[in-house]
Protein backbone atom coordinates (compact mmCIF):
# COMPACT_ATOMS: atom_id res chain seq x y z
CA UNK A 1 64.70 58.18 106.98
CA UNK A 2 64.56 59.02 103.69
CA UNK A 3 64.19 63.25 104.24
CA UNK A 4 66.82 63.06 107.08
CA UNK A 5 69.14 61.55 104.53
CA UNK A 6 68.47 63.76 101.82
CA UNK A 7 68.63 66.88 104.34
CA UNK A 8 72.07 65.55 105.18
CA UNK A 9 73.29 65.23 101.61
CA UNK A 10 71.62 69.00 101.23
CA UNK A 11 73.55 69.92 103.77
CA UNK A 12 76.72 68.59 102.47
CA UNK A 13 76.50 69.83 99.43
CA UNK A 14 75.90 73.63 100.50
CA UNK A 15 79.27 73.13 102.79
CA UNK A 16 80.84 72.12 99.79
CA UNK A 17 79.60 75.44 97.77
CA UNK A 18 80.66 77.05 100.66
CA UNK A 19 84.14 76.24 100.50
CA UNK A 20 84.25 76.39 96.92
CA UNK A 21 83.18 79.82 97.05
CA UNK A 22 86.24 80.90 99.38
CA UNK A 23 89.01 79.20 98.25
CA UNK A 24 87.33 80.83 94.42
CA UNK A 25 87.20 83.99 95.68
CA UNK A 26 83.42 85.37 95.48
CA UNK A 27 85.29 88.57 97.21
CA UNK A 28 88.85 89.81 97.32
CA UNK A 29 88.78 89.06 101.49
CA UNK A 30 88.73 85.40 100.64
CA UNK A 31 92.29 85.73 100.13
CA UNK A 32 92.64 85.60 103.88
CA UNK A 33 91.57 81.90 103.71
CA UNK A 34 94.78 81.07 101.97
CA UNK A 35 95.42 78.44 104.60
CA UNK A 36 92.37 76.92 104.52
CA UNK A 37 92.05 76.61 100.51
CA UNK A 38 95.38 74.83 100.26
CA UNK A 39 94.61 72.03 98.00
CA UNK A 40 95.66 70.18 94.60
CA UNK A 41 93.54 72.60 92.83
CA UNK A 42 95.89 75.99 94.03
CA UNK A 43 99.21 73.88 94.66
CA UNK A 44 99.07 72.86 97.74
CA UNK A 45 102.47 73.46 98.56
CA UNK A 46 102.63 76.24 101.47
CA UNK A 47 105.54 78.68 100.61
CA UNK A 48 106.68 81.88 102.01
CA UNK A 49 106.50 85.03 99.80
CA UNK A 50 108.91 87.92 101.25
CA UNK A 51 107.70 91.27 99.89
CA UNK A 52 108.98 94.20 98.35
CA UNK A 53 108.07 97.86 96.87
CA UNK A 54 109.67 99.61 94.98
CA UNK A 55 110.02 102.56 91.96
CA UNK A 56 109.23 101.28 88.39
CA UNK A 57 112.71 101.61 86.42
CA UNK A 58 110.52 102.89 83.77
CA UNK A 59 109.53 105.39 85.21
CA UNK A 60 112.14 106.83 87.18
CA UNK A 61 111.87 110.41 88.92
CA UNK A 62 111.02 112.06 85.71
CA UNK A 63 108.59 111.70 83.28
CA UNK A 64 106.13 114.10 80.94
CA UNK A 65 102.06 113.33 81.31
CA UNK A 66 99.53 113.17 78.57
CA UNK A 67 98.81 116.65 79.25
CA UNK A 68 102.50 117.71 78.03
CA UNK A 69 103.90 118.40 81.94
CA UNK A 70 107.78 117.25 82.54
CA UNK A 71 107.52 116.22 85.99
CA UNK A 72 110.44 115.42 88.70
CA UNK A 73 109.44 114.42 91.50
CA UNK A 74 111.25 115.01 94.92
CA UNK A 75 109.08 112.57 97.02
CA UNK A 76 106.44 109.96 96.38
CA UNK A 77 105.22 108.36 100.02
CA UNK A 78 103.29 105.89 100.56
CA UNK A 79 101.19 103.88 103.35
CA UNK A 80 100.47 100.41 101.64
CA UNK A 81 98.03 97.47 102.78
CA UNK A 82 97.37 94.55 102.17
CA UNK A 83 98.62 92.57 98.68
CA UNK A 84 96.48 89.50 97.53
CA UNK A 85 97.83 87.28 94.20
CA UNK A 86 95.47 84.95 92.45
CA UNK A 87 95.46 83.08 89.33
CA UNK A 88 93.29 84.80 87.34
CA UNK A 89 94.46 86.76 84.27
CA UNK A 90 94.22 90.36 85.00
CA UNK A 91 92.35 92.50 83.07
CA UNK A 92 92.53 93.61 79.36
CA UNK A 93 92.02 97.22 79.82
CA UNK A 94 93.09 99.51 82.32
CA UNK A 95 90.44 101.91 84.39
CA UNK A 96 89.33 104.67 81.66
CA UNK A 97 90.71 107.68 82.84
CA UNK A 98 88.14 110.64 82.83
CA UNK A 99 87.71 113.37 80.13
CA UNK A 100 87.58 116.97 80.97
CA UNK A 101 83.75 117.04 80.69
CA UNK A 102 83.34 114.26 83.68
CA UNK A 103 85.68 116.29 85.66
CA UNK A 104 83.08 119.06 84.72
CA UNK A 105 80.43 117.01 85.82
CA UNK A 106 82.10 116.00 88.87
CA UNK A 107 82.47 119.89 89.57
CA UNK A 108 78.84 120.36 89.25
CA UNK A 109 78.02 117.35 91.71
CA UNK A 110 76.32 114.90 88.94
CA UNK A 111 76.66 111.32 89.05
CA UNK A 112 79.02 109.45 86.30
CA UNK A 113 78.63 106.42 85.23
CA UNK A 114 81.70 103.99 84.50
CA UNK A 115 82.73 101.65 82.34
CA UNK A 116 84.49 98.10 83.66
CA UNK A 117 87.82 97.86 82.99
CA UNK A 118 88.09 94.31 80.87
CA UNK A 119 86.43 91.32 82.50
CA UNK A 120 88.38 90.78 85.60
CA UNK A 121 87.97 86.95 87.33
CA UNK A 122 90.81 86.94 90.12
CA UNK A 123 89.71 83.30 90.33
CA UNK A 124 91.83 81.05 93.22
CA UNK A 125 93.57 83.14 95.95
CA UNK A 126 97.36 81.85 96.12
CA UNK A 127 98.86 84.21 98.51
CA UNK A 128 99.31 87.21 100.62
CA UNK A 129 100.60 89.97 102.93
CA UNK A 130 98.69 91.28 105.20
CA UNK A 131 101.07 93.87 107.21
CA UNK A 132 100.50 97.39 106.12
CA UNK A 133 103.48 99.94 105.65
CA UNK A 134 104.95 102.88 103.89
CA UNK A 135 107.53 103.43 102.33
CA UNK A 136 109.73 106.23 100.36
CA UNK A 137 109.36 105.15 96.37
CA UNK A 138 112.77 107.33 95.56
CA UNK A 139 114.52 105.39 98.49
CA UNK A 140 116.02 102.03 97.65
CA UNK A 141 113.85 99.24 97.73
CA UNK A 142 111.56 99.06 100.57
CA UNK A 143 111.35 95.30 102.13
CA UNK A 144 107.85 94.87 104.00
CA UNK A 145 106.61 91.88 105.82
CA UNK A 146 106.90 88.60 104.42
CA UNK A 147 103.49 87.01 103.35
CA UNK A 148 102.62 83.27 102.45
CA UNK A 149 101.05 81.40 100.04
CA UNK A 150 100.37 78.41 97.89
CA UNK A 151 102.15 77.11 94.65
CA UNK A 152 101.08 77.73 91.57
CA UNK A 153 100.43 79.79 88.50
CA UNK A 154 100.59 83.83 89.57
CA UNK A 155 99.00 86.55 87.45
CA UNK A 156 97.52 88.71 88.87
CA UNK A 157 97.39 90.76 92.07
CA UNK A 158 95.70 93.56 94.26
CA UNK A 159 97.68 96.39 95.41
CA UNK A 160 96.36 98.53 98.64
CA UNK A 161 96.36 101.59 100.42
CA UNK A 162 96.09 101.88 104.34
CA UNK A 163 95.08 104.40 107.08
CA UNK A 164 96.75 105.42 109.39
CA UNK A 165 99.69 104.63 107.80
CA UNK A 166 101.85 102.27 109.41
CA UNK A 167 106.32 102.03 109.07
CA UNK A 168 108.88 104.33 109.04
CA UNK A 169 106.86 107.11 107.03
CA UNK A 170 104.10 106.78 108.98
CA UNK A 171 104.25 110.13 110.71
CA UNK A 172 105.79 111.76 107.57
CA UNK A 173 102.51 111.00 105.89
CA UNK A 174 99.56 112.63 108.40
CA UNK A 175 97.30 110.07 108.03
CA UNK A 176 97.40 110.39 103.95
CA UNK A 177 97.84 107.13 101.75
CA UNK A 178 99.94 109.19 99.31
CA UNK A 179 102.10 112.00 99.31
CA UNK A 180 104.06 113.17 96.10
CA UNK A 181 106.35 116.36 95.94
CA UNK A 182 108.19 117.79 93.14
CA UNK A 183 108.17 120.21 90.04
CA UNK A 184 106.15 120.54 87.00
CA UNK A 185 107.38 122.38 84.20
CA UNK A 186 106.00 123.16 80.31
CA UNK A 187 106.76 125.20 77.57
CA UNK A 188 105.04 128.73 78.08
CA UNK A 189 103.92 128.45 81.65
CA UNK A 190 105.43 129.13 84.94
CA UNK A 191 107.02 126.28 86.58
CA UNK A 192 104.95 124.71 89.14
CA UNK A 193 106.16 123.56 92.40
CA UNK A 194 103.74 121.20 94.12
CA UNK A 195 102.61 118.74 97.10
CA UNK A 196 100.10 116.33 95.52
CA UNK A 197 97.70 114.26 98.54
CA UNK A 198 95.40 111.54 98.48
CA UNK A 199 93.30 110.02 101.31
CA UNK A 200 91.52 107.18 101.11
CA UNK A 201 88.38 108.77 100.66
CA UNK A 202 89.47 110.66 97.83
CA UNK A 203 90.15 106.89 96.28
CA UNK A 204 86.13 106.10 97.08
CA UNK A 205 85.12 107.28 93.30
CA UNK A 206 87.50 104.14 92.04
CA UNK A 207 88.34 101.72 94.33
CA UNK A 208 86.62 100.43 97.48
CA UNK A 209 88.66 100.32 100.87
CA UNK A 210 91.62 101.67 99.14
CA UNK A 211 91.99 97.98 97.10
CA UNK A 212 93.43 98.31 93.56
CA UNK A 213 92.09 95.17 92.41
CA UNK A 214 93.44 93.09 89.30
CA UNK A 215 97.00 94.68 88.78
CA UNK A 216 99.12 92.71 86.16
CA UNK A 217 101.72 89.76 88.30
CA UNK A 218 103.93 88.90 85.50
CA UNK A 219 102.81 85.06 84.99
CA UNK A 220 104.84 83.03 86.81
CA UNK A 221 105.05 79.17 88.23
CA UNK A 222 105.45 79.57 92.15
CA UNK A 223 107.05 76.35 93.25
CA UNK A 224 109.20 77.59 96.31
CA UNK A 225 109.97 80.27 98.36
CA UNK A 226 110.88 83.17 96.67
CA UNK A 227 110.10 87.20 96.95
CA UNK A 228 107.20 89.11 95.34
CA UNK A 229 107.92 93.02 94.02
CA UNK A 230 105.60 95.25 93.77
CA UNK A 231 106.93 98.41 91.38
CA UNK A 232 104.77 101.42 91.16
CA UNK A 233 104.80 103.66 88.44
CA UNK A 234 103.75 107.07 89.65
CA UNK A 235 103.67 108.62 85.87
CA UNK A 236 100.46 107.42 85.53
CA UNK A 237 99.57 109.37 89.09
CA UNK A 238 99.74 112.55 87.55
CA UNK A 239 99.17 111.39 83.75
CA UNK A 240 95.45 113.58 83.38
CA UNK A 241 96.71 116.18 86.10
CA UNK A 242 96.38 119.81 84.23
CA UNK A 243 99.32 121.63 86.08
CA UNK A 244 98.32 124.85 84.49
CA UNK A 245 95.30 125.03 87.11
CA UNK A 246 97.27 124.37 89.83
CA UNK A 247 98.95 127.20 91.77
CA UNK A 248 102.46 128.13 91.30
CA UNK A 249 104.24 127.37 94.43
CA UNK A 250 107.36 127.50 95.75
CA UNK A 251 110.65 125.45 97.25
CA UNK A 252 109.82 126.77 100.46
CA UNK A 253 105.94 126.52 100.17
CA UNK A 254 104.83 123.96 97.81
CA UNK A 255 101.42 124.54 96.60
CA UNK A 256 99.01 121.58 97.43
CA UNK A 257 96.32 120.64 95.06
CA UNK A 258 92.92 122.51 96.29
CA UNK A 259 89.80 120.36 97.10
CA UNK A 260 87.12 119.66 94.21
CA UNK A 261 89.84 121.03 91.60
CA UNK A 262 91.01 119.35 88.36
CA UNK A 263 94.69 118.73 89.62
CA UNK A 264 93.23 117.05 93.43
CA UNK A 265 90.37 114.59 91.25
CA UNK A 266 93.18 113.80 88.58
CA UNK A 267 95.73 112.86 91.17
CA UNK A 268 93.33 110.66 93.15
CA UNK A 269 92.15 108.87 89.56
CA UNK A 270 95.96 108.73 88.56
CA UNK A 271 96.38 106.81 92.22
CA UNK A 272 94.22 104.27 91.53
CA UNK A 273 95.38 103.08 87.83
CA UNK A 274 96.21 99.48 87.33
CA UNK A 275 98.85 100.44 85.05
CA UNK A 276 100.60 101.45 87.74
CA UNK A 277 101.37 98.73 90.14
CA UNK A 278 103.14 95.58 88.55
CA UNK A 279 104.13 92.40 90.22
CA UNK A 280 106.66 90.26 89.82
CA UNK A 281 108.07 86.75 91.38
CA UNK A 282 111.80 85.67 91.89
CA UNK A 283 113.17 82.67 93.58
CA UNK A 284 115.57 85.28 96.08
């Protein structure tokens, strides 16, 4: 009598770690059970979260990158996934961006070892969306599918990519995550004209499955229904990109960053920054 009882309570209690350890979030697919971990510890209060993407104001179209490159862009596409939003603070630091020797490396087919980014506990998963879609960033706002979630305190939040692509752009995008077009220009070289692409598994180096995880949600209380937005700064896309070894191009034929070269693995880095997705709440 005595063993069955204590195999019961044994049992019991690994339940109990089990459901601790969704509704906690061991892993960043735990925010699925966002129904199941409504409780007084994330709210409890089930609201719905409408969604939308759009260009960070700060940014703009234009904007010069570390490497002294004004660029305008003419198009930025792309084909986004799922969003998850947690309480846990995001990060301190953003992903350390790579130096021209680890692109060397990377050249030369050497392994690189990387640094963390800031202690990152996403901690309880409050909400959601989990319908992928592109969009246009130098379009108006993009609306997507509305998610759901629980009340409570928001800061933090992954931001994903999807293929294929899904939406309106879908077909615009030929199975890429990302697509940006415009002009590059710098004192004492030829102006550039260029198609930038990433694919998901140019993203593999950085992120797994295309999830940006721990981008900054500006804290906020989430009592009642209200709509997340998701800005995206594409500056720091193309912030490490070296124009000057990419090829010229034209209007009519933009030249597309070549496979293996410093302008393709500086792009796909640039994609995956924290710094550039930001969330915010509102009560609209």
């Amino acid at each position: 009598m005595t063993l069955k009882k204590s195999a019961r309570t044994s049992r019991r209690r690994l339940l109990g770690l089990a459901a601790f350890i969704a509704c906690s979030v061991g892993g960043l697919g735990a925010a699925a059970l966002i129904e199941g971990c409504s409780s007084p510890t994330t709210g409890g209060k089930r609201v719905v979260l409408h969604t939308r993407v759009k260009l960070d104001p700060v940014s703009a179209r234009s904007f010069t990158t570390g490497f002294g490159w004004k660029v305008t862009l003419t198009r930025a596409l792309v084909a986004t996934g799922d969003f998850y939003y947690f309480d846990g603070a995001p990060p301190l630091a953003v992903h350390r961006p790579r130096r021209d020797w680890e692109f060397a490396q990377r050249w030369l087919g050497l392994g690189i070892a990387h640094a963390h980014p800031g202690h990152y506990e996403a901690g309880n998963a409050l909400g959601q969306m989990l319908t992928p879609w592109s969009v246009d960033l130098l379009t108006d706002t993009a609306a997507l599918a509305d998610g759901d979630g629980v009340t409570g305190i928001y800061r933090s939040a992954s931001f994903s990519f999807k293929a294929p692509p899904a939406g309106p752009f879908a077909t615009e995008l030929f199975g890429h995550v990302a697509i940006a077009e415009g002009t590059a220009e710098k004192e004492g070289e030829e102006l550039r004209t260029f198609r930038a692409i990433a694919d998901l598994t140019d993203l593999e180096d950085s992120v797994a499955n295309g999830q940006v995880d721990g981008c900054e949600f500006a804290e906020t209380d989430v009592q009642s229904d209200g709509t997340v937005t998701a800005s995206v700064n594409p500056k720091f896309w193309f912030n490490l990109v070296d124009f000057s070894e990419a090829k010229v191009g034209s209007a009519e034929e933009p030249s597309e960053f070549e496979a293996g070269s410093q302008p393709k693995i500086a792009f796909a880095q640039g994609v995956t920054q924290l710094s550039a997705y930001k969330f915010s709440y509102s009560k609209q």
